[in-house]
PDB file of N, CA and C in Angstrom:
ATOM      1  N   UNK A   1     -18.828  12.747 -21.798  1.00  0.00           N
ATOM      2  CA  UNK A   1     -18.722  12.007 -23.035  1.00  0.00           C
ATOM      3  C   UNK A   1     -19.208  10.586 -22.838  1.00  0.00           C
ATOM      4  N   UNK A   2     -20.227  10.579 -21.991  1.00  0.00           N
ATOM      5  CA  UNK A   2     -21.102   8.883 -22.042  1.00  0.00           C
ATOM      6  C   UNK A   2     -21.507   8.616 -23.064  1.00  0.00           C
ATOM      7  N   UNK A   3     -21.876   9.266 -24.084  1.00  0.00           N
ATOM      8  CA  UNK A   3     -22.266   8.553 -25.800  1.00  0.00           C
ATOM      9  C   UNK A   3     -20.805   8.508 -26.649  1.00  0.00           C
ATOM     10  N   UNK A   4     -21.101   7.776 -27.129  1.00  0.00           N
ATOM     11  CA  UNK A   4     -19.307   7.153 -27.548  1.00  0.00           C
ATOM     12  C   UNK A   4     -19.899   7.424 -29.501  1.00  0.00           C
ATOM     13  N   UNK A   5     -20.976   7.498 -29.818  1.00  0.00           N
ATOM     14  CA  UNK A   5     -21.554   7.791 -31.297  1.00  0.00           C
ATOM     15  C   UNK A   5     -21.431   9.277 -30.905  1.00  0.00           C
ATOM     16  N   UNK A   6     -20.673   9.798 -31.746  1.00  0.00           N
ATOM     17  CA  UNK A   6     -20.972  10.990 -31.866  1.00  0.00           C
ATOM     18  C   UNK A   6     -20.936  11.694 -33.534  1.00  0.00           C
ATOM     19  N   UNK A   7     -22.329  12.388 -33.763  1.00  0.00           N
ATOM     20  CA  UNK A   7     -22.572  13.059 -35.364  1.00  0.00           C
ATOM     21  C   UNK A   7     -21.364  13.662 -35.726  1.00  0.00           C
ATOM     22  N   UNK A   8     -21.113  13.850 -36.774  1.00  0.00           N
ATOM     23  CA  UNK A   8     -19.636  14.057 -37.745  1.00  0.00           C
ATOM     24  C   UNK A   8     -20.018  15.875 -37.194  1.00  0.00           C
ATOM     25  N   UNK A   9     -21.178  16.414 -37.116  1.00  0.00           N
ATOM     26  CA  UNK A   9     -20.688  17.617 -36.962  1.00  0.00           C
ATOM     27  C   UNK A   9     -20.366  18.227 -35.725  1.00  0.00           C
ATOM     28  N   UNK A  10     -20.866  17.481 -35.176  1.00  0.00           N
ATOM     29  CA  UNK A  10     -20.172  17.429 -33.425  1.00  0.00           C
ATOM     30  C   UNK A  10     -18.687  17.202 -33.409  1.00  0.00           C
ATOM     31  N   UNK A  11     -18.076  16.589 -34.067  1.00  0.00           N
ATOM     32  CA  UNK A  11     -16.904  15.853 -34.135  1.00  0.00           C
ATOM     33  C   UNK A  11     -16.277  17.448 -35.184  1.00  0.00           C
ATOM     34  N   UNK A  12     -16.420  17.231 -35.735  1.00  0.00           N
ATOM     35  CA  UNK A  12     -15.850  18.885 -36.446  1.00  0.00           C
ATOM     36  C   UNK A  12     -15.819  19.806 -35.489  1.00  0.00           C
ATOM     37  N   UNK A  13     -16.773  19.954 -34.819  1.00  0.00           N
ATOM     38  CA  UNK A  13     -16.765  21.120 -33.860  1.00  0.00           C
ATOM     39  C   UNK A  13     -15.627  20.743 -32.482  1.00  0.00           C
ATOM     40  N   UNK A  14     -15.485  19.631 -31.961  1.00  0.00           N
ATOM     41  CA  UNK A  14     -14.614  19.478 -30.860  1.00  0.00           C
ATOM     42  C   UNK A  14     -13.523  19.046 -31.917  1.00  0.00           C
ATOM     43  N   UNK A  15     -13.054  18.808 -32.843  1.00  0.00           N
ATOM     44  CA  UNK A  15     -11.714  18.630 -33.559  1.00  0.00           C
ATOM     45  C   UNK A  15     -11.739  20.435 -33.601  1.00  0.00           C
ATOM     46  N   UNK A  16     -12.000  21.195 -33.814  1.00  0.00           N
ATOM     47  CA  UNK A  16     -11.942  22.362 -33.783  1.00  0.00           C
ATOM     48  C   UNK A  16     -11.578  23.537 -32.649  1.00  0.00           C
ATOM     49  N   UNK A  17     -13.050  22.825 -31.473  1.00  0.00           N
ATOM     50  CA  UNK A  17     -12.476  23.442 -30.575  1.00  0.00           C
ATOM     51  C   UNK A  17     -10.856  23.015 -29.756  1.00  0.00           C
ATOM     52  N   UNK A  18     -10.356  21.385 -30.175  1.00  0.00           N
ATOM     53  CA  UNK A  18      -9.399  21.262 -30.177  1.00  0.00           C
ATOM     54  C   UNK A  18      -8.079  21.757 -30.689  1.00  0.00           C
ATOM     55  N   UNK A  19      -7.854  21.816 -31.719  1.00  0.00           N
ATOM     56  CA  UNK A  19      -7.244  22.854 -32.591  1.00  0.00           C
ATOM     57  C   UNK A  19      -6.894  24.483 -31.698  1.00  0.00           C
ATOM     58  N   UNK A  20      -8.019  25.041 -31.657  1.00  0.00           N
ATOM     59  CA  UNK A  20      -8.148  26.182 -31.151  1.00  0.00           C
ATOM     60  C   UNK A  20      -7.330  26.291 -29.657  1.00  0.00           C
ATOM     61  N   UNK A  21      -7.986  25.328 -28.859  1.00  0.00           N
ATOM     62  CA  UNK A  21      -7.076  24.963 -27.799  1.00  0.00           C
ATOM     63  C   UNK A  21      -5.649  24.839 -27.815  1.00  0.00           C
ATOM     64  N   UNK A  22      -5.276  23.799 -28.846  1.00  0.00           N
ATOM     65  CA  UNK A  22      -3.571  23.678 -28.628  1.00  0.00           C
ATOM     66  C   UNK A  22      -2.679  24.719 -29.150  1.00  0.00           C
ATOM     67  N   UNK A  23      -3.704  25.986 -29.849  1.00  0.00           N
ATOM     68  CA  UNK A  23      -2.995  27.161 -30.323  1.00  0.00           C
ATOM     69  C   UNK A  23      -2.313  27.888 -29.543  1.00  0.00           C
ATOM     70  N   UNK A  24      -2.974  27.655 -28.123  1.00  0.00           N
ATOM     71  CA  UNK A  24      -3.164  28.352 -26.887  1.00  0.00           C
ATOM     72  C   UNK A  24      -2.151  27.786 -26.202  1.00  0.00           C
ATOM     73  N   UNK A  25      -1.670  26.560 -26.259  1.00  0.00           N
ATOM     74  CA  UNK A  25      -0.953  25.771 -25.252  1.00  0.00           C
ATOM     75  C   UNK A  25       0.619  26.675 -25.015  1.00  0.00           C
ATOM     76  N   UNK A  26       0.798  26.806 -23.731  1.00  0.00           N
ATOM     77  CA  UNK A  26       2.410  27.743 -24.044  1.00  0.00           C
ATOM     78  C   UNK A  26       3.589  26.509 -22.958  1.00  0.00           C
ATOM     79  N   UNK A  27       2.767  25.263 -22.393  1.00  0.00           N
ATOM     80  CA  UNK A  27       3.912  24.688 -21.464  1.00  0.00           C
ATOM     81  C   UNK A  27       4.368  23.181 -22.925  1.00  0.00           C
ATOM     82  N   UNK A  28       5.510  22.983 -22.038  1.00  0.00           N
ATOM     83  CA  UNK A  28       6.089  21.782 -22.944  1.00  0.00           C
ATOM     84  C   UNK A  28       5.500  20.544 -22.411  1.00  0.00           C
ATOM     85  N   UNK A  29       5.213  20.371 -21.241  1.00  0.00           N
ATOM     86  CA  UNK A  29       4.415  19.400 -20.696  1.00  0.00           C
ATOM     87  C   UNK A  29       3.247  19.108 -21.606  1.00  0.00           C
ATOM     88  N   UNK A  30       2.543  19.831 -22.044  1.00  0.00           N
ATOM     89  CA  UNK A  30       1.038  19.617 -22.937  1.00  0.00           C
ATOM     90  C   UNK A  30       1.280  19.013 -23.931  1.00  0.00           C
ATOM     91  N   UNK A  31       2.210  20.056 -24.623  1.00  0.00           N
ATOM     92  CA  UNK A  31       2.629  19.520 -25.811  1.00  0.00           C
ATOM     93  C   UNK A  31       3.355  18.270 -26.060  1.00  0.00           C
ATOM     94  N   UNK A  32       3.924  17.535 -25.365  1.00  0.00           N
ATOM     95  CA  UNK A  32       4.645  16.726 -25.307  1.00  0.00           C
ATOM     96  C   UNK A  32       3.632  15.491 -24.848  1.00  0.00           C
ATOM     97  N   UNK A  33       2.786  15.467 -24.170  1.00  0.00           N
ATOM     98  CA  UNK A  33       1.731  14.247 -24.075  1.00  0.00           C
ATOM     99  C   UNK A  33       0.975  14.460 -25.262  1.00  0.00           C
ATOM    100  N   UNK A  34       0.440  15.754 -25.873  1.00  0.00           N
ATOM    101  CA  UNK A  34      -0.254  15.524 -27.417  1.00  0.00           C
ATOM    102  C   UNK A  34       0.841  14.611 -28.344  1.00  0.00           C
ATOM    103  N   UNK A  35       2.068  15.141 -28.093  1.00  0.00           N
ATOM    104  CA  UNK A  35       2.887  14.328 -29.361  1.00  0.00           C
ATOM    105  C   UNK A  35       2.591  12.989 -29.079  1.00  0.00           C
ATOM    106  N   UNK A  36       2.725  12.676 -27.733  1.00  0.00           N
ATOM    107  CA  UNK A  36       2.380  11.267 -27.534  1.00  0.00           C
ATOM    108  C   UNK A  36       1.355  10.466 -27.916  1.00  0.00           C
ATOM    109  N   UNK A  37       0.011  11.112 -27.608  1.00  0.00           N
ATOM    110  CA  UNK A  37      -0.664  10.855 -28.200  1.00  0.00           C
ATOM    111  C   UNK A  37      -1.031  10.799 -29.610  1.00  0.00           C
ATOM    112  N   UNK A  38      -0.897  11.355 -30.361  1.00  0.00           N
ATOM    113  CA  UNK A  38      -0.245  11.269 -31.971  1.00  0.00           C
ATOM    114  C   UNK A  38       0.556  10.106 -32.673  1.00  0.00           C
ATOM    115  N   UNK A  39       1.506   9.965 -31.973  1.00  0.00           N
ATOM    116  CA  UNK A  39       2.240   8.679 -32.041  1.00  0.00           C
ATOM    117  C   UNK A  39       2.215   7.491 -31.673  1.00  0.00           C
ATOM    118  N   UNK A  40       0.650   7.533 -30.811  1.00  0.00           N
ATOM    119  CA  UNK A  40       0.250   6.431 -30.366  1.00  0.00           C
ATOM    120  C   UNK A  40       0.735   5.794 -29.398  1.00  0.00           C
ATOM    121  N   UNK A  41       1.632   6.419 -28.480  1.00  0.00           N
ATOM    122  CA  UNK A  41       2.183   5.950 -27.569  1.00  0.00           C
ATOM    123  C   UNK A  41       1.688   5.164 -26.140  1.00  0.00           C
ATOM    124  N   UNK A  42       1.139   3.997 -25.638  1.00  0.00           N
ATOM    125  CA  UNK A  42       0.648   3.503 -24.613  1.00  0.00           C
ATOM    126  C   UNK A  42       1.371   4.062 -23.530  1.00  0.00           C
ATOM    127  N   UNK A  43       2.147   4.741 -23.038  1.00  0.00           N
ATOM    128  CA  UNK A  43       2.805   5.203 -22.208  1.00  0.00           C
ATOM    129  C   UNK A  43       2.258   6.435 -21.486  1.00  0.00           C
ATOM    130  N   UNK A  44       0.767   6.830 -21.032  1.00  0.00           N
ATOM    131  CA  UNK A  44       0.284   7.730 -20.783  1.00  0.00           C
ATOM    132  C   UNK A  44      -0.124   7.759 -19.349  1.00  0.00           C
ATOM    133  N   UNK A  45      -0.126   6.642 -18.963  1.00  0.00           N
ATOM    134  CA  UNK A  45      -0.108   5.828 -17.372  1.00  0.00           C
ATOM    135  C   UNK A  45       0.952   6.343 -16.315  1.00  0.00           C
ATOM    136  N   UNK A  46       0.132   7.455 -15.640  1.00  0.00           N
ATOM    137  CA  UNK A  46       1.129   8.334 -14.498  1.00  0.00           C
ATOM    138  C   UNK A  46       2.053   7.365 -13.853  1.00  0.00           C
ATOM    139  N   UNK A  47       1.574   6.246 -13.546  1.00  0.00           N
ATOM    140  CA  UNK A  47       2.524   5.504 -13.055  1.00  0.00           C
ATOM    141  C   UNK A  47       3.834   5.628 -13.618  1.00  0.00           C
ATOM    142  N   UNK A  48       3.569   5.144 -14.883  1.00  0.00           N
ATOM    143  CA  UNK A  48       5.239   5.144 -16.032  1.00  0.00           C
ATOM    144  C   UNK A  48       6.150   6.802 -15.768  1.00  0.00           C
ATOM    145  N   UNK A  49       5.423   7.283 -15.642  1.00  0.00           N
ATOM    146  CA  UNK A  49       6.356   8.862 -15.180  1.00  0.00           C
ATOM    147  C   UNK A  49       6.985   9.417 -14.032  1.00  0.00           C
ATOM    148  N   UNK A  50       6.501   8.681 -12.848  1.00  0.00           N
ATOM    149  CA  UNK A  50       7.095   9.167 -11.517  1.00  0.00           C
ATOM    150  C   UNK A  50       8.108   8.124 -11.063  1.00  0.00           C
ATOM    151  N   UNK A  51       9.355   8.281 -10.512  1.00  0.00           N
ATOM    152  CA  UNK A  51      10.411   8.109 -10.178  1.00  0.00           C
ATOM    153  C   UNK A  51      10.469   6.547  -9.248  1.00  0.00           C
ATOM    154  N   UNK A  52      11.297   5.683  -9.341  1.00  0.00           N
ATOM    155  CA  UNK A  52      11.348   4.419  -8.198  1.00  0.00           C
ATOM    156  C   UNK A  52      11.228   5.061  -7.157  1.00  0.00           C
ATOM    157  N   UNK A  53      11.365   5.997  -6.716  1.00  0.00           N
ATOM    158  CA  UNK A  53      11.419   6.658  -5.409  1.00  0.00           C
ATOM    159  C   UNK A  53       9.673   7.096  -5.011  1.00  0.00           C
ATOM    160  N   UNK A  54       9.129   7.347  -5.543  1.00  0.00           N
ATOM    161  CA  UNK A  54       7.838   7.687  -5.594  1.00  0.00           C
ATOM    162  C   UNK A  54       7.358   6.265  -5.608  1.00  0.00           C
ATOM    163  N   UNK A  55       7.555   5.486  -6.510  1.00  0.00           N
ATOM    164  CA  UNK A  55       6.454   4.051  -6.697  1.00  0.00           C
ATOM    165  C   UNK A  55       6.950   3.429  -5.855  1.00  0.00           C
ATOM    166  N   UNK A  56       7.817   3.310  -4.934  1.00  0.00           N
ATOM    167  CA  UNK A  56       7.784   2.339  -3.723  1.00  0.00           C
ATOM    168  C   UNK A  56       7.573   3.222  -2.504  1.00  0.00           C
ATOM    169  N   UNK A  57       7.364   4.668  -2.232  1.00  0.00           N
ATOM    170  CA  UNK A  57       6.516   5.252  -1.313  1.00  0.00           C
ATOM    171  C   UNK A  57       5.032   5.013  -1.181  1.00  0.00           C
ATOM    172  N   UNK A  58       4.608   5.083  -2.897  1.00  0.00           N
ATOM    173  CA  UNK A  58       3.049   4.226  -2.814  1.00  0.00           C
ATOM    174  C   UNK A  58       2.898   3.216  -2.621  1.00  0.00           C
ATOM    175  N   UNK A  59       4.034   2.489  -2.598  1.00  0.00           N
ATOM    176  CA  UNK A  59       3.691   0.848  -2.453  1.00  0.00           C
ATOM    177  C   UNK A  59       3.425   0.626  -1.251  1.00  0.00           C
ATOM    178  N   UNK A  60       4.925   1.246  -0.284  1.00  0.00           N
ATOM    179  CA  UNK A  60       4.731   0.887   1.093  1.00  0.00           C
ATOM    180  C   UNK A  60       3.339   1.470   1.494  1.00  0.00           C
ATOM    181  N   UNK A  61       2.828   2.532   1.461  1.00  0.00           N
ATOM    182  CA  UNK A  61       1.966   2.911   1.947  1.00  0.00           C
ATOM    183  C   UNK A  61       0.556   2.821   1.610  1.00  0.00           C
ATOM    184  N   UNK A  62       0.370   2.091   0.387  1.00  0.00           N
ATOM    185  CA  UNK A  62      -0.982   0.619   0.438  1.00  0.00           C
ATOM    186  C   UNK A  62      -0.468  -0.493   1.156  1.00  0.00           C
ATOM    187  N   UNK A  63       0.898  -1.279   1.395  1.00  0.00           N
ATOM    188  CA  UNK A  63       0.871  -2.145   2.250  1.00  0.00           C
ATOM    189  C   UNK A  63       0.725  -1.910   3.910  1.00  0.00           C
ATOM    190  N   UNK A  64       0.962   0.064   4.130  1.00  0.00           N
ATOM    191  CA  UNK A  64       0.665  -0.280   5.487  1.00  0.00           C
ATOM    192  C   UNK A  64      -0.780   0.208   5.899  1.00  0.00           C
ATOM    193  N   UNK A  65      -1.853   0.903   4.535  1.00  0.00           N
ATOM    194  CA  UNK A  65      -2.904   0.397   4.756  1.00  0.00           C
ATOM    195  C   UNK A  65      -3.581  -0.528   4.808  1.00  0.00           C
ATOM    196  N   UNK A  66      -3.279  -1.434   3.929  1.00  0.00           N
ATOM    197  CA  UNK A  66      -3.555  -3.300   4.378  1.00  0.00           C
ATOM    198  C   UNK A  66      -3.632  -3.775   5.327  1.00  0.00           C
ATOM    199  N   UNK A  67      -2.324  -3.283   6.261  1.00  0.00           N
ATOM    200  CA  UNK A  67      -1.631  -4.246   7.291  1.00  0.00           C
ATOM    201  C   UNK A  67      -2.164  -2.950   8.652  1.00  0.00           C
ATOM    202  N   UNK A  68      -3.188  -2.379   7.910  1.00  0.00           N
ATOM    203  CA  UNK A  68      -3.852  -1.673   9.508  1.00  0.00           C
ATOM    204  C   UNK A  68      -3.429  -0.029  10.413  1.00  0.00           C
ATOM    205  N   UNK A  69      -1.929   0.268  10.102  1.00  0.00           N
ATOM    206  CA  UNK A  69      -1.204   1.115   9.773  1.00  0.00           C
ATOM    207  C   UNK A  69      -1.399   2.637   9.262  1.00  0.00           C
ATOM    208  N   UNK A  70      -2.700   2.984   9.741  1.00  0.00           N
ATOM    209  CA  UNK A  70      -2.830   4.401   8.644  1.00  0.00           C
ATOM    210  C   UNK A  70      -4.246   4.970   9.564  1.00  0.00           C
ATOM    211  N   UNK A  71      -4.526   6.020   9.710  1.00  0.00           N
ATOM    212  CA  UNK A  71      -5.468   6.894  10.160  1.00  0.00           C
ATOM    213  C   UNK A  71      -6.318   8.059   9.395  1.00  0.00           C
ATOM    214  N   UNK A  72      -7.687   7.453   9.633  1.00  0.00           N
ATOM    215  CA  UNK A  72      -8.520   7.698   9.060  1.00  0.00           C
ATOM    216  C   UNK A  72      -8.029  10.074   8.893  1.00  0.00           C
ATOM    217  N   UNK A  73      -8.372  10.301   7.238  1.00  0.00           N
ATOM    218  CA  UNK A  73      -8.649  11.436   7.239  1.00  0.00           C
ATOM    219  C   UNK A  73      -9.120  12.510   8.389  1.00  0.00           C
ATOM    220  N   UNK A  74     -10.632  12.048   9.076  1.00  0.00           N
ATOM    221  CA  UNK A  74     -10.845  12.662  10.236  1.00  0.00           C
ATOM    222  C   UNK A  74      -9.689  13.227  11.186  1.00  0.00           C
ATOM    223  N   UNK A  75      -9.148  12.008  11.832  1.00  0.00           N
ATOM    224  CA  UNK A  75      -8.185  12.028  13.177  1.00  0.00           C
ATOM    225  C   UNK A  75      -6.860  12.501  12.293  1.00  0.00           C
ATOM    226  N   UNK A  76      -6.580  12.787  11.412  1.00  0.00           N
ATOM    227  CA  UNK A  76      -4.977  13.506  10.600  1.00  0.00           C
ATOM    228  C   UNK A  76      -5.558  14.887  10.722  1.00  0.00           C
ATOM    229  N   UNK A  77      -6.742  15.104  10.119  1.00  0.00           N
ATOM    230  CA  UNK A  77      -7.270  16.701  10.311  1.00  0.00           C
ATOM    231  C   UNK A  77      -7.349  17.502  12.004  1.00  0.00           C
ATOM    232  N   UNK A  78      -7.758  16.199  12.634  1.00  0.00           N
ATOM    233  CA  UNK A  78      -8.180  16.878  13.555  1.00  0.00           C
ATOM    234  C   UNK A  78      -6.705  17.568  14.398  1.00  0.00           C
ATOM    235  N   UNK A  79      -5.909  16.315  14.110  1.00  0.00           N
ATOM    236  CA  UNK A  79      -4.442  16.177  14.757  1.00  0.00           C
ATOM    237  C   UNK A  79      -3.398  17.950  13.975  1.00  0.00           C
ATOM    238  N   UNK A  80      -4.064  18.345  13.018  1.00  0.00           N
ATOM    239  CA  UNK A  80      -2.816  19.407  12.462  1.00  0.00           C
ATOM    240  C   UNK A  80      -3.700  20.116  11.125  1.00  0.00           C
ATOM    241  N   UNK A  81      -5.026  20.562  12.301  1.00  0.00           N
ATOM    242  CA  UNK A  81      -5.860  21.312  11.694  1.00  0.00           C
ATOM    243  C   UNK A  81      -5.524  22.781  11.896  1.00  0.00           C
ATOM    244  N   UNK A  82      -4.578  23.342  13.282  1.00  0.00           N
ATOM    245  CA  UNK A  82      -4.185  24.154  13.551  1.00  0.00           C
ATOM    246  C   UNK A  82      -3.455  24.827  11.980  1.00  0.00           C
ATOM    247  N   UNK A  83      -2.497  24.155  11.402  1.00  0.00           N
ATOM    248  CA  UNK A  83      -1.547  24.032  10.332  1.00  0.00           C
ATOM    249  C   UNK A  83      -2.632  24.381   8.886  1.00  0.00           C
ATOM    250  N   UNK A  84      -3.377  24.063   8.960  1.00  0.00           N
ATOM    251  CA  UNK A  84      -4.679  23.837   7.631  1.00  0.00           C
ATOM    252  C   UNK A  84      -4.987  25.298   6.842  1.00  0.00           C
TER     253      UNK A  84
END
């Protein structure tokens, strides 16, 4: 979706194939970010959904990539590739 103009009948057709789609939807998860979206809700930012417990596991662990602390993809694979 790099062209941001899009012809009204293009737009009928993905409001449609949209439609068609959420007929289909059977989890509450889906449905429940469409409502959101509907209602205009700015709150769609994964961040806002995962737990203090989660957002200060990511925290620490960009600060201990900062601070030098962390091993490259390669050497983690190579280390418990057995496991893979």
């Amino acid at each position: 979706m790099g062209n941001l103009i899009i012809k009204n009948s293009d737009l009928d057709k993905d409001k449609l194939d949209i439609i068609q789609w959420v007929t289909t939807l059977k989890d509450n998860y889906s449905i429940e970010r469409l409502k959101m979206l509907k209602e205009g809700s700015t709150n769609l930012d994964w961040w806002n959904e995962i737990t203090e417990v989660e957002r200060n596991a990511i925290d620490k662990g960009v600060e201990d990539i900062k601070a030098g602390r962390s091993k490259p993809h390669s050497e983690a694979r190579n280390l418990y590739e057995k496991w893979l």
